[in-house]
Protein backbone atom coordinates (compact mmCIF):
# COMPACT_ATOMS: atom_id res chain seq x y z
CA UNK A 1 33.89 8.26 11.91
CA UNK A 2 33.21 11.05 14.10
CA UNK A 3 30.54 10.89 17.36
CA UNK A 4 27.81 12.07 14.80
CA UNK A 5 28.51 8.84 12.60
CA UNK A 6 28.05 6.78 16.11
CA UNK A 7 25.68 7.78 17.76
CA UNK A 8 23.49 5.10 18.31
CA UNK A 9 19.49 3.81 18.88
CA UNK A 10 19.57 1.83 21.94
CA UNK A 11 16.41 -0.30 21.32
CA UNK A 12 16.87 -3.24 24.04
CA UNK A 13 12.57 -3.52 25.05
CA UNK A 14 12.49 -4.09 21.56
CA UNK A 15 15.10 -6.35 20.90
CA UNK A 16 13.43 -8.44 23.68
CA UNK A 17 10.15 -8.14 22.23
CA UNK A 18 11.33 -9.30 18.13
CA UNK A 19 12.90 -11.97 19.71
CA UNK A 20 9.13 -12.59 21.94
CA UNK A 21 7.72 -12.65 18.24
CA UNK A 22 9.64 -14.74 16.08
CA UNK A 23 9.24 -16.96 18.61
CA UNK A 24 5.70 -17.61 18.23
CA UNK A 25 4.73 -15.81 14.71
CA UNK A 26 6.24 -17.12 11.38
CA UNK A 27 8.59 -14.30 10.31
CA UNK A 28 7.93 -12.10 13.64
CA UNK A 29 5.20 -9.74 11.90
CA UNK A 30 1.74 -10.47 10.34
CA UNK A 31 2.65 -8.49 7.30
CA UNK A 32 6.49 -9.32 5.79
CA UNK A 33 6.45 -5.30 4.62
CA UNK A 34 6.78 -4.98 8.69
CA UNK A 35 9.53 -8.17 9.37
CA UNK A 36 12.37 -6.70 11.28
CA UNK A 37 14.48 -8.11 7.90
CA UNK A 38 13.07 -4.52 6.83
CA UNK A 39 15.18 -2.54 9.18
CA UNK A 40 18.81 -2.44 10.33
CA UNK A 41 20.11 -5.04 12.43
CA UNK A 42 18.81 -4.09 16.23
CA UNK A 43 16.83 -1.48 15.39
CA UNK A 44 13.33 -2.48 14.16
CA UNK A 45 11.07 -0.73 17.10
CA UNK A 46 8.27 -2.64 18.37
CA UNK A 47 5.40 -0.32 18.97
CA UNK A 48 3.84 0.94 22.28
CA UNK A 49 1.00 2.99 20.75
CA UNK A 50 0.72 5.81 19.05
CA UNK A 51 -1.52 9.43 18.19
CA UNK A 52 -1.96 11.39 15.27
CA UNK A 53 1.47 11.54 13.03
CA UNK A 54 3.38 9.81 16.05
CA UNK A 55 4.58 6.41 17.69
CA UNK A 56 6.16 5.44 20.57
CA UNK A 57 7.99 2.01 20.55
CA UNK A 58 8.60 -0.09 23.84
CA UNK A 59 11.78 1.71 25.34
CA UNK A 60 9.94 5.17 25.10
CA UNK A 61 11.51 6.77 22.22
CA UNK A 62 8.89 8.79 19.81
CA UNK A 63 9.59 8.55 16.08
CA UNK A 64 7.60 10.68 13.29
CA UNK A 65 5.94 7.90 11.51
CA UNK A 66 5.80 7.84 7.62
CA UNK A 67 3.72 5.28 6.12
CA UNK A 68 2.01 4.74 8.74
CA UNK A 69 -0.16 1.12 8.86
CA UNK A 70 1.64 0.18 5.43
CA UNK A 71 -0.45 3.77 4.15
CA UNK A 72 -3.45 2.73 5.89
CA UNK A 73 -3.68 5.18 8.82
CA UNK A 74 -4.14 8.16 6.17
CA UNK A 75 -5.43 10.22 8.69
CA UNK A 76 -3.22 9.50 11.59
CA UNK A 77 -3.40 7.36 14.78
CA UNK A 78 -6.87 7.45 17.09
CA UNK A 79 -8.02 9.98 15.04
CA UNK A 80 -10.94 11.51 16.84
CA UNK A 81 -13.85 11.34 14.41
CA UNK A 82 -12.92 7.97 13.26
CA UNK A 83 -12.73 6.64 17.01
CA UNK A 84 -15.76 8.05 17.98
CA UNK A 85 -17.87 6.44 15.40
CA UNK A 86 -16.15 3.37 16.16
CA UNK A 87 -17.13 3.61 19.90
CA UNK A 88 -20.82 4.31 19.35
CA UNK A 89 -20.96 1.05 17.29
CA UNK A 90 -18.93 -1.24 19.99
CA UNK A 91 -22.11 -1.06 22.09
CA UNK A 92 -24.46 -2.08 19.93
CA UNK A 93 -22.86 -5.51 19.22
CA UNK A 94 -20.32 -6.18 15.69
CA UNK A 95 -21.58 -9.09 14.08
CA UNK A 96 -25.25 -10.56 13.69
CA UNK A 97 -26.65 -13.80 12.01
CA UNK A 98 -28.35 -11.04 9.41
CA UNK A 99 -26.95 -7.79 7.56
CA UNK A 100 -27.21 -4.76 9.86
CA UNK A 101 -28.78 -1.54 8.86
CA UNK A 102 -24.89 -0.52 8.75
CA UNK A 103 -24.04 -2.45 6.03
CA UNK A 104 -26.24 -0.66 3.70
CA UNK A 105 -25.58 2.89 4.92
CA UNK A 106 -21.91 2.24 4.36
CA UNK A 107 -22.84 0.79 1.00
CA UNK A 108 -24.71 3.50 -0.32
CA UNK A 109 -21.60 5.97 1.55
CA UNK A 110 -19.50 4.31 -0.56
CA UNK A 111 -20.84 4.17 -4.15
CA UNK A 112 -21.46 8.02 -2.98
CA UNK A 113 -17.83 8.36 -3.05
CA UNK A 114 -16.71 6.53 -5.80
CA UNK A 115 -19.82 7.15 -8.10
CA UNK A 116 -18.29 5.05 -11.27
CA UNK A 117 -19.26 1.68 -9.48
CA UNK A 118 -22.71 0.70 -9.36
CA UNK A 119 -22.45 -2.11 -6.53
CA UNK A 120 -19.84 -2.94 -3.42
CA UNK A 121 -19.20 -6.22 -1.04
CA UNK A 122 -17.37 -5.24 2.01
CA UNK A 123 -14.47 -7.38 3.26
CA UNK A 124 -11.42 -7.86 5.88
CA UNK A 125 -7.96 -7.64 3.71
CA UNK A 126 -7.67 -6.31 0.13
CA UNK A 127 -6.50 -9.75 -0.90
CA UNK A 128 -9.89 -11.59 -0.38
CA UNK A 129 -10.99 -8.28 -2.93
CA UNK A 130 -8.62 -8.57 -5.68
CA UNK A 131 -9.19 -12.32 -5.80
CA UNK A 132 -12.91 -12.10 -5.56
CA UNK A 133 -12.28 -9.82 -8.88
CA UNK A 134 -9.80 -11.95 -10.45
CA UNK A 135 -12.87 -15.55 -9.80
CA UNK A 136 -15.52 -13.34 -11.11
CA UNK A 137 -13.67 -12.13 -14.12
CA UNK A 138 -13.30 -15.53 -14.65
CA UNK A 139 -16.93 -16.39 -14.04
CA UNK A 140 -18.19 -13.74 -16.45
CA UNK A 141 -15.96 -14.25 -19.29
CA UNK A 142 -15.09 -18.38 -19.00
CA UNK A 143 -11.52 -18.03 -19.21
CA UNK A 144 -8.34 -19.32 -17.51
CA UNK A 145 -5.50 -16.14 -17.74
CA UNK A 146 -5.03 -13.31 -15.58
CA UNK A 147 -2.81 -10.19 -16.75
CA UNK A 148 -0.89 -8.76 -13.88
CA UNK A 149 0.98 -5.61 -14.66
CA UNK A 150 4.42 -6.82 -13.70
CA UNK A 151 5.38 -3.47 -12.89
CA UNK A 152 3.22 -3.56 -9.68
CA UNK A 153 4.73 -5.50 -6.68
CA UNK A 154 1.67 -6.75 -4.76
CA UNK A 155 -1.82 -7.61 -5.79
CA UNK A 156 -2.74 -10.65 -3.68
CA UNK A 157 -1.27 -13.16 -1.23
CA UNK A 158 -3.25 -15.74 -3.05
CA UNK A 159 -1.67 -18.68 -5.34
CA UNK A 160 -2.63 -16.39 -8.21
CA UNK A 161 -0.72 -14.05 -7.50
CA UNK A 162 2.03 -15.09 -5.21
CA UNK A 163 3.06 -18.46 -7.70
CA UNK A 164 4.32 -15.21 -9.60
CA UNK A 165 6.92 -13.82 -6.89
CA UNK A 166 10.50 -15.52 -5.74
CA UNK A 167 8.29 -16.70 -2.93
CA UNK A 168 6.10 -19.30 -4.60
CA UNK A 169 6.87 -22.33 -2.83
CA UNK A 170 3.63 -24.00 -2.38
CA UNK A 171 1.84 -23.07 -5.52
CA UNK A 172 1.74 -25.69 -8.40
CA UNK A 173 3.13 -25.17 -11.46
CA UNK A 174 0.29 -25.07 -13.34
CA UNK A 175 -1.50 -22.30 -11.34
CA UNK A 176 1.78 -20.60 -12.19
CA UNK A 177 0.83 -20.93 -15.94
CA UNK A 178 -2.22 -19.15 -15.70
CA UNK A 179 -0.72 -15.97 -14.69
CA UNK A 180 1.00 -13.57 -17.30
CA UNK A 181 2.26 -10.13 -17.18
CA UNK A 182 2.35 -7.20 -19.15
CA UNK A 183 4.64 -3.95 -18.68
CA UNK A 184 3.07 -0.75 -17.09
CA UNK A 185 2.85 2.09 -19.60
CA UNK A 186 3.08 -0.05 -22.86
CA UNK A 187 -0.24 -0.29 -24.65
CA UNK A 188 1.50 -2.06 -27.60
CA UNK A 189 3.33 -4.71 -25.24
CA UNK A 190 -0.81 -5.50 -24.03
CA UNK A 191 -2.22 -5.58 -27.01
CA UNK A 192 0.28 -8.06 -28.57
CA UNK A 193 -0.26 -10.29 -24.98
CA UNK A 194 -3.87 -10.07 -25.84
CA UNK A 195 -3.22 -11.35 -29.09
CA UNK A 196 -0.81 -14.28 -27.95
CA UNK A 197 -3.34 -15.47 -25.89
CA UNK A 198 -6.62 -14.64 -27.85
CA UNK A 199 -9.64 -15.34 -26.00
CA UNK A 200 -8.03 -16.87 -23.04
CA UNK A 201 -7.10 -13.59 -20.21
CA UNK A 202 -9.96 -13.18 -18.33
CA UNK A 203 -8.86 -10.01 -16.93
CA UNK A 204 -6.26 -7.14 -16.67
CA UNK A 205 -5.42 -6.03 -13.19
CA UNK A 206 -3.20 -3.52 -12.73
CA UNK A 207 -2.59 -0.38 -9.96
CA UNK A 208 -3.77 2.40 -12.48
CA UNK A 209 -1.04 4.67 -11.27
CA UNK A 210 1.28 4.30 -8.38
CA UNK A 211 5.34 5.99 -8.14
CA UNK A 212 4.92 7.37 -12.03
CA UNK A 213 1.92 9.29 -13.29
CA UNK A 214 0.22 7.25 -16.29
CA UNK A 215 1.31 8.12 -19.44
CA UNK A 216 -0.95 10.42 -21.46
CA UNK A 217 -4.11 8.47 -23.34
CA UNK A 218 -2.49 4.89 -21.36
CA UNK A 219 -5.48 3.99 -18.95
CA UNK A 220 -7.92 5.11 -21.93
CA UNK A 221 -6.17 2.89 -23.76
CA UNK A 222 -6.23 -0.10 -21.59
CA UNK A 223 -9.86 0.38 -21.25
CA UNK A 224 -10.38 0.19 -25.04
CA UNK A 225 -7.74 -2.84 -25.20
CA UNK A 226 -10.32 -5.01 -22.57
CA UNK A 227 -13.39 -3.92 -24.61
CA UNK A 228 -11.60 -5.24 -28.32
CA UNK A 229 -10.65 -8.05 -26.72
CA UNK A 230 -13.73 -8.97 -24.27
CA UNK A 231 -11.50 -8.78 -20.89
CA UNK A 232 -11.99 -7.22 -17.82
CA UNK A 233 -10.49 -4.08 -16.63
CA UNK A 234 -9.55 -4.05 -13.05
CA UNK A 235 -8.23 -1.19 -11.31
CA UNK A 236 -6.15 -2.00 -7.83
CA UNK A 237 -7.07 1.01 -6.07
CA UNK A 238 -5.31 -0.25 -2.57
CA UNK A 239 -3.15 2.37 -2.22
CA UNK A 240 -4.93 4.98 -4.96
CA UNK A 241 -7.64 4.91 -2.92
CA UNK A 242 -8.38 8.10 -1.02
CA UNK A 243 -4.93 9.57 -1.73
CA UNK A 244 -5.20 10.37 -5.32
CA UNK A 245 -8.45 11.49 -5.07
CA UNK A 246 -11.88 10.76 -2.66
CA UNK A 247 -13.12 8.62 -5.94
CA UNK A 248 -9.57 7.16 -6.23
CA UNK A 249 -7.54 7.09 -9.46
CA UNK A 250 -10.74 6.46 -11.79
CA UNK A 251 -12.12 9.24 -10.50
CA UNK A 252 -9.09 11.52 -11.00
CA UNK A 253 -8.46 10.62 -14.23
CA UNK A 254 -11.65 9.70 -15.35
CA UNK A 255 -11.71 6.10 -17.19
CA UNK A 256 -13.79 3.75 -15.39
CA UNK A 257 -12.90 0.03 -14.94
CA UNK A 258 -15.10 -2.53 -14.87
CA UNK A 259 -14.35 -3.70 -11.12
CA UNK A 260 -12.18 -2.02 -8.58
CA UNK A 261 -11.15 -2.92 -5.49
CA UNK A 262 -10.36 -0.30 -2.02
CA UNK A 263 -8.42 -0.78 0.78
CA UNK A 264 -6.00 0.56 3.18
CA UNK A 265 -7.07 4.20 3.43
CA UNK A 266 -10.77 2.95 3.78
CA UNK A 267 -10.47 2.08 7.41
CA UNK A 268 -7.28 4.31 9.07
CA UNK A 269 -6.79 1.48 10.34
CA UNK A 270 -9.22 -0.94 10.70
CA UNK A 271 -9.84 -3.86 8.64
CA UNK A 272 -11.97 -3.20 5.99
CA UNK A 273 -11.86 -3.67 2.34
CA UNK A 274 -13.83 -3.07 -0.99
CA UNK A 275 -14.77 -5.15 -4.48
CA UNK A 276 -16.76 -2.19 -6.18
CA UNK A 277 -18.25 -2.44 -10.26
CA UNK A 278 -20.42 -3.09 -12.64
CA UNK A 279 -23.85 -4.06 -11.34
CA UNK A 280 -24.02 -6.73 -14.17
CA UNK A 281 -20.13 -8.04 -13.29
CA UNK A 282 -20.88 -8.21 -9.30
CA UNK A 283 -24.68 -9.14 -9.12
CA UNK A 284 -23.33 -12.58 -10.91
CA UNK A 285 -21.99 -13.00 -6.84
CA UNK A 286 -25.77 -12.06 -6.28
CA UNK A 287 -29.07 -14.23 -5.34
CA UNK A 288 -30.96 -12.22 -8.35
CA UNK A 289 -29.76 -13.37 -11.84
CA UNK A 290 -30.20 -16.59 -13.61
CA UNK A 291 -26.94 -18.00 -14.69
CA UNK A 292 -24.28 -19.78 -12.41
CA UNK A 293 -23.45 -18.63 -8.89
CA UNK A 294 -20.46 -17.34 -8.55
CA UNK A 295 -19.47 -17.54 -4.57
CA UNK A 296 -17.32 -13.73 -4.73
CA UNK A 297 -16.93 -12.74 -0.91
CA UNK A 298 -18.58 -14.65 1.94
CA UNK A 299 -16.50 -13.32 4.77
CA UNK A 300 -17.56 -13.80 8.36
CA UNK A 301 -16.26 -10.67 9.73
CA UNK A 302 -16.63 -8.58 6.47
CA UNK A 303 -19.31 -6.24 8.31
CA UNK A 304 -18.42 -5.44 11.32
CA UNK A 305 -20.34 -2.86 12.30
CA UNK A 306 -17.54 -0.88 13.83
CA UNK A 307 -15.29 -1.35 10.72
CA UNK A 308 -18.00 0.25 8.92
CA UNK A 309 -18.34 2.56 11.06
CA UNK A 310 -14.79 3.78 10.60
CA UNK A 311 -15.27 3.34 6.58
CA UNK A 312 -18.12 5.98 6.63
CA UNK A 313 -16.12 8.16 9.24
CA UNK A 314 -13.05 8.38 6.78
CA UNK A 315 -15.55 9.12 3.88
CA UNK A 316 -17.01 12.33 5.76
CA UNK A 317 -13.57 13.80 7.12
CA UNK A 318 -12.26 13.36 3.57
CA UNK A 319 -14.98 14.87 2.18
CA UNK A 320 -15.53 17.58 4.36
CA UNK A 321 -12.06 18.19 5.56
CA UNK A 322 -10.34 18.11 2.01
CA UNK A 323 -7.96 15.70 2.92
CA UNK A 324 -6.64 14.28 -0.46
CA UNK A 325 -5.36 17.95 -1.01
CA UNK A 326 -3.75 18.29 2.37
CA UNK A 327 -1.88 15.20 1.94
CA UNK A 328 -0.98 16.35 -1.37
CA UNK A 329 0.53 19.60 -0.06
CA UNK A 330 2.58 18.06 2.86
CA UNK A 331 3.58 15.46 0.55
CA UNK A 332 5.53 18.35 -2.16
CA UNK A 333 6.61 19.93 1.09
CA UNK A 334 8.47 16.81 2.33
CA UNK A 335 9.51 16.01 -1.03
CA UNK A 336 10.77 19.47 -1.94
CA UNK A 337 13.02 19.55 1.52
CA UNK A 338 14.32 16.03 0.97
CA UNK A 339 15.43 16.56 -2.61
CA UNK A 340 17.03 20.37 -1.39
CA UNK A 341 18.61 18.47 1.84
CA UNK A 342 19.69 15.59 -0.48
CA UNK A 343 21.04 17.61 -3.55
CA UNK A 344 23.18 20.37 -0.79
CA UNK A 345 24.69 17.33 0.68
CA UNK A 346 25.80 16.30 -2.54
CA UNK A 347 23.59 12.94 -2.71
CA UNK A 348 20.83 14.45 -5.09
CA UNK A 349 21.77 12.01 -7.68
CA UNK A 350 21.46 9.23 -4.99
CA UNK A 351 18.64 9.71 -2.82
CA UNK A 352 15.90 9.66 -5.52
CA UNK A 353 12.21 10.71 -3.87
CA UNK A 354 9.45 10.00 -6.51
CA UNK A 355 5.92 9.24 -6.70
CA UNK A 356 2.86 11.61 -6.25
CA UNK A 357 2.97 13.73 -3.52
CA UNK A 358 0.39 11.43 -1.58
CA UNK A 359 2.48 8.58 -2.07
CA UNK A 360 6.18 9.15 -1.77
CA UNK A 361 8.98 6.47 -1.88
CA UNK A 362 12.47 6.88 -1.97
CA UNK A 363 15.63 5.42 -3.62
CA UNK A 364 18.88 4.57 -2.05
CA UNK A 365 21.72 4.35 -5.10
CA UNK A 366 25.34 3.29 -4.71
CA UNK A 367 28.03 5.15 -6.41
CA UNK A 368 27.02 3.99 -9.53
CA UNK A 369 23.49 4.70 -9.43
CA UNK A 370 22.98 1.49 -8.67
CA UNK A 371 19.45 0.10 -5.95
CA UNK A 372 21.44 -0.62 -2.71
CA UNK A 373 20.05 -2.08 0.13
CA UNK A 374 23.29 -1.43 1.96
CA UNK A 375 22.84 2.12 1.02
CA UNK A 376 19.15 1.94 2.33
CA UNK A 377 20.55 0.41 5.41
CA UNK A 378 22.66 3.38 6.41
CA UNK A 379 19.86 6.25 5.57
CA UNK A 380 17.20 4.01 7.84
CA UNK A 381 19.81 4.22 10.44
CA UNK A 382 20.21 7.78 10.69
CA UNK A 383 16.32 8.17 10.14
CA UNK A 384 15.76 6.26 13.13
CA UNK A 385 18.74 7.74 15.32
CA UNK A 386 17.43 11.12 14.35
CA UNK A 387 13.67 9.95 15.64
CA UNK A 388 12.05 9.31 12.19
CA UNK A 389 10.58 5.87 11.44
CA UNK A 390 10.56 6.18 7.47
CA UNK A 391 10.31 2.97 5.58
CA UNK A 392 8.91 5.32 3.06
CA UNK A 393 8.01 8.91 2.85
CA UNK A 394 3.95 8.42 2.63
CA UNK A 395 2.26 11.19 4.52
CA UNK A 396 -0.54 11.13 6.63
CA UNK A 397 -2.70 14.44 7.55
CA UNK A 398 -1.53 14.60 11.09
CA UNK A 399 2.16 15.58 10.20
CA UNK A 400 2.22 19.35 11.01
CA UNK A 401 4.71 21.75 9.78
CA UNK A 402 7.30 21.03 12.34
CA UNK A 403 6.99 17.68 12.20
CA UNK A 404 7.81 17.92 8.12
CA UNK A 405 11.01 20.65 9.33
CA UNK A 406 12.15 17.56 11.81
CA UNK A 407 12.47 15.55 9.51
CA UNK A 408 14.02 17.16 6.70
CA UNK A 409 16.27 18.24 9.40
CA UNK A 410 16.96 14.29 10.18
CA UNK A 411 17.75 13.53 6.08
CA UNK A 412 20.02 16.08 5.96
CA UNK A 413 22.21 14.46 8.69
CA UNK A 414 21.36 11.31 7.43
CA UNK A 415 23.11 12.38 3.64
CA UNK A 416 26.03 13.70 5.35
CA UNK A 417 26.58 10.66 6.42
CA UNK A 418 26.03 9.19 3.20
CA UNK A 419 28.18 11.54 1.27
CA UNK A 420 30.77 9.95 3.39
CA UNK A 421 30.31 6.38 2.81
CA UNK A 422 30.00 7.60 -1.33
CA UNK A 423 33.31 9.26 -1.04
CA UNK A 424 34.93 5.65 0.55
CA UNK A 425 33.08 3.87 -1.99
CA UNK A 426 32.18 1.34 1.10
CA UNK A 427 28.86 1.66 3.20
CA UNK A 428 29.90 -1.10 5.34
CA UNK A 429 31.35 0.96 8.48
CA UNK A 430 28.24 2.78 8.81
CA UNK A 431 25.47 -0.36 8.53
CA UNK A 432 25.87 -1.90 11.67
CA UNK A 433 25.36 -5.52 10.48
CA UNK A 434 23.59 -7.15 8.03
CA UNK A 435 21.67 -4.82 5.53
CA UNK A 436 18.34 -5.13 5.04
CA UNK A 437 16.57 -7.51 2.93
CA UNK A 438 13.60 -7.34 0.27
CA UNK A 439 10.31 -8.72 0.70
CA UNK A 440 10.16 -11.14 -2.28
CA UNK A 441 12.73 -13.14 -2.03
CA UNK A 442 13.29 -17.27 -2.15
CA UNK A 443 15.74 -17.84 1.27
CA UNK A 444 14.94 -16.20 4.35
């Protein structure tokens, strides 16, 4: 290997500082998407701070950050408008014994925005909002099942949910039952699900689109699936949110679920969360109906007036700073350089890019076109040697041209290197230790 192959991140603050946190936190991260399992050995950056499209980790070195916030800082880091509105609130106190008068302005912001829902609770983590959905689906139609689409690899981190995943120690068996799963794209795989467990799913949840665009007439399809067979339709719109369009995917493509639920995006950054829908569905989670309560969000910290705050901030500057198509356009900038980079290199076939152009991921295959996470390894490497912190390739609005040219710069070097390690069959002498690991997975 030649100087290019070694140059090397020298990351020894943060070394320090992973070692500070698995100390004292479980895993060394709040999230596992952000355990330093995710990165190469030595080199997962612990973060200083960071402004518009860029961070700075603990030894001083400034990456171009992709994905920033797990795609919730959409609009970049201290962005000014949404830090502004944040500050006026801090002053006028967060959290009262009663609703403040920002609770309802952000309400009717919302259901502004996403005009298909006809009421919204506010909450802290989209979790707490997909399972509020999943207990009142329950509630409304008095059965036991919940469809996941199995395609999708994160709804909740509740037992629901997570009794589903390699990582289900903890969760009965029988909760396990409850949960089943139908394939993304496959109206005829649903329907006979639906049929296997007549009158028994409560609900289908599913992301309505996420790395592949939903197959012509599918989410129409869905929707008259739940209707035939008396389920609800629940549309994940965690990550869809914002980025497909400012109404989400339902209002991009134009079928309406019964309940959705927002997240990430909402906030750029700070913790808020959405369960929107039908006003018959979520008033049952209401004081003005007669049947039985349902008890759907009762969060402590659910309206903060300063997460609000930021909410109704993000609403305006998408709004009136077209946003969704800006991210759009960087996104099939980035994409278009990383597949030209990739494919002159002579890794096209092996550094896949896919997704829309809000939401890019990327593949790493092995010489047979095979997922390698010893593969991913080495291109994270030279990402992060060459100053780009890419777990994927989800833009925000701050990136500016140059910062998009850096980077494509960065993967080209990167699949030089990886043409290299192709041709020897053998990424190990480019990985640096261990690879890295996935999420889900039963031994740490």
């Amino acid at each position: 290997m030649n100087t290019e192959d070694t140059a090397e991140l020298l990351l020894p603050r943060s070394r320090t500082a992973n070692e500070r946190l698995h100390a004292l936190i479980p895993g060394g991260a709040h999230t596992y998407a952000k355990g330093d399992d995710q990165y190469p050995e030595g080199l997962a950056p612990v973060i200083s701070h960071g402004r518009g499209a860029h961070v700075w980790d603990v030894d001083g070195n400034r990456y171009i950050e992709y994905g920033s916030g797990l795609r919730s800082v959409s609009l970049g880091h201290a962005h000014p408008r949404v830090t502004e509105a944040v500050r006026r609130e801090l002053d006028r106190g967060s959290n009262f014994v009663r609703p403040s008068i920002v609770e309802v302005e952000a309400a009717e912001r919302f259901l502004a925005t996403v005009p298909t829902a006809d009421m919204v609770k506010f909450a802290k983590n989209g979790s707490d909002a997909t399972t509020a959905a999943v207990r009142l689906a329950r509630a409304a139609t008095g059965r036991p099942r919940v469809a996941i689409c199995a395609d999708h690899p994160f709804f909740s981190v509740d037992d629901w949910f997570i009794g589903t995943t390699p990582m289900s120690a903890g969760i009965p068996a029988a909760t396990n039952e409850l949960t089943v799963g139908f394939p993304y794209g496959d109206l005829a795989a649903t329907e006979e699900l639906l049929t296997r467990y007549q009158d028994e799913v409560a609900c289908l949840i599913l992301e309505p689109a996420t790395h592949t665009e939903p197959p012509p007439g599918y989410l129409e399809g869905l929707r008259e699936l739940a209707d035939r067979h008396g389920c609800v339709l629940v549309f994940d719109e965690m990550i869809t949110g914002f980025r497909w369009s400012e109404a989400g995917a339902q209002g991009l493509y134009g079928v309406v679920p019964d309940l959705s639920t927002f997240g990430k995006a909402l906030g750029n950054g700070f913790a808020v969360s959405a369960l929107a829908g039908r006003r018959d569905l979520m008033e049952r989670g209401g004081l003005r109906h007669s049947g039985d309560r349902v008890f759907l969000l009762s969060t402590t910290h659910g309206a903060e007036t300063h997460s609000l705050a930021a909410a109704m901030a993000v609403f305006n500057t998408y709004v009136e700073e077209g946003v969704t198509a800006r991210l759009h356009a960087l996104g099939e900038r980035l994409a278009a350089g990383v597949r030209d980079a990739a494919a002159a290199m002579g890794v096209g076939d092996h550094i896949v890019v896919r997704g829309r152009a809000s939401n890019l991921v990327y593949a790493t295959l092995d010489e047979n076109l095979r997922p390698s996470q010893e593969y991913r390894t080495l291109f994270l490497r030279r990402l992060l040697a060459g100053g780009v912190l890419a777990p994927s390739f989800v833009v925000s609005s701050a990136l500016d041209d140059a910062d998009i040219d850096h980077t494509v710069n960065v993967v080209a070097q990167a699949c030089a290197v990886y043409r290299k390690a192709l041709d020897a069959a053998d990424p190990t002498p480019w990985l640096g230790g261990r690879p890295v690991k996935p999420v889900f997975r039963r031994l740490a």
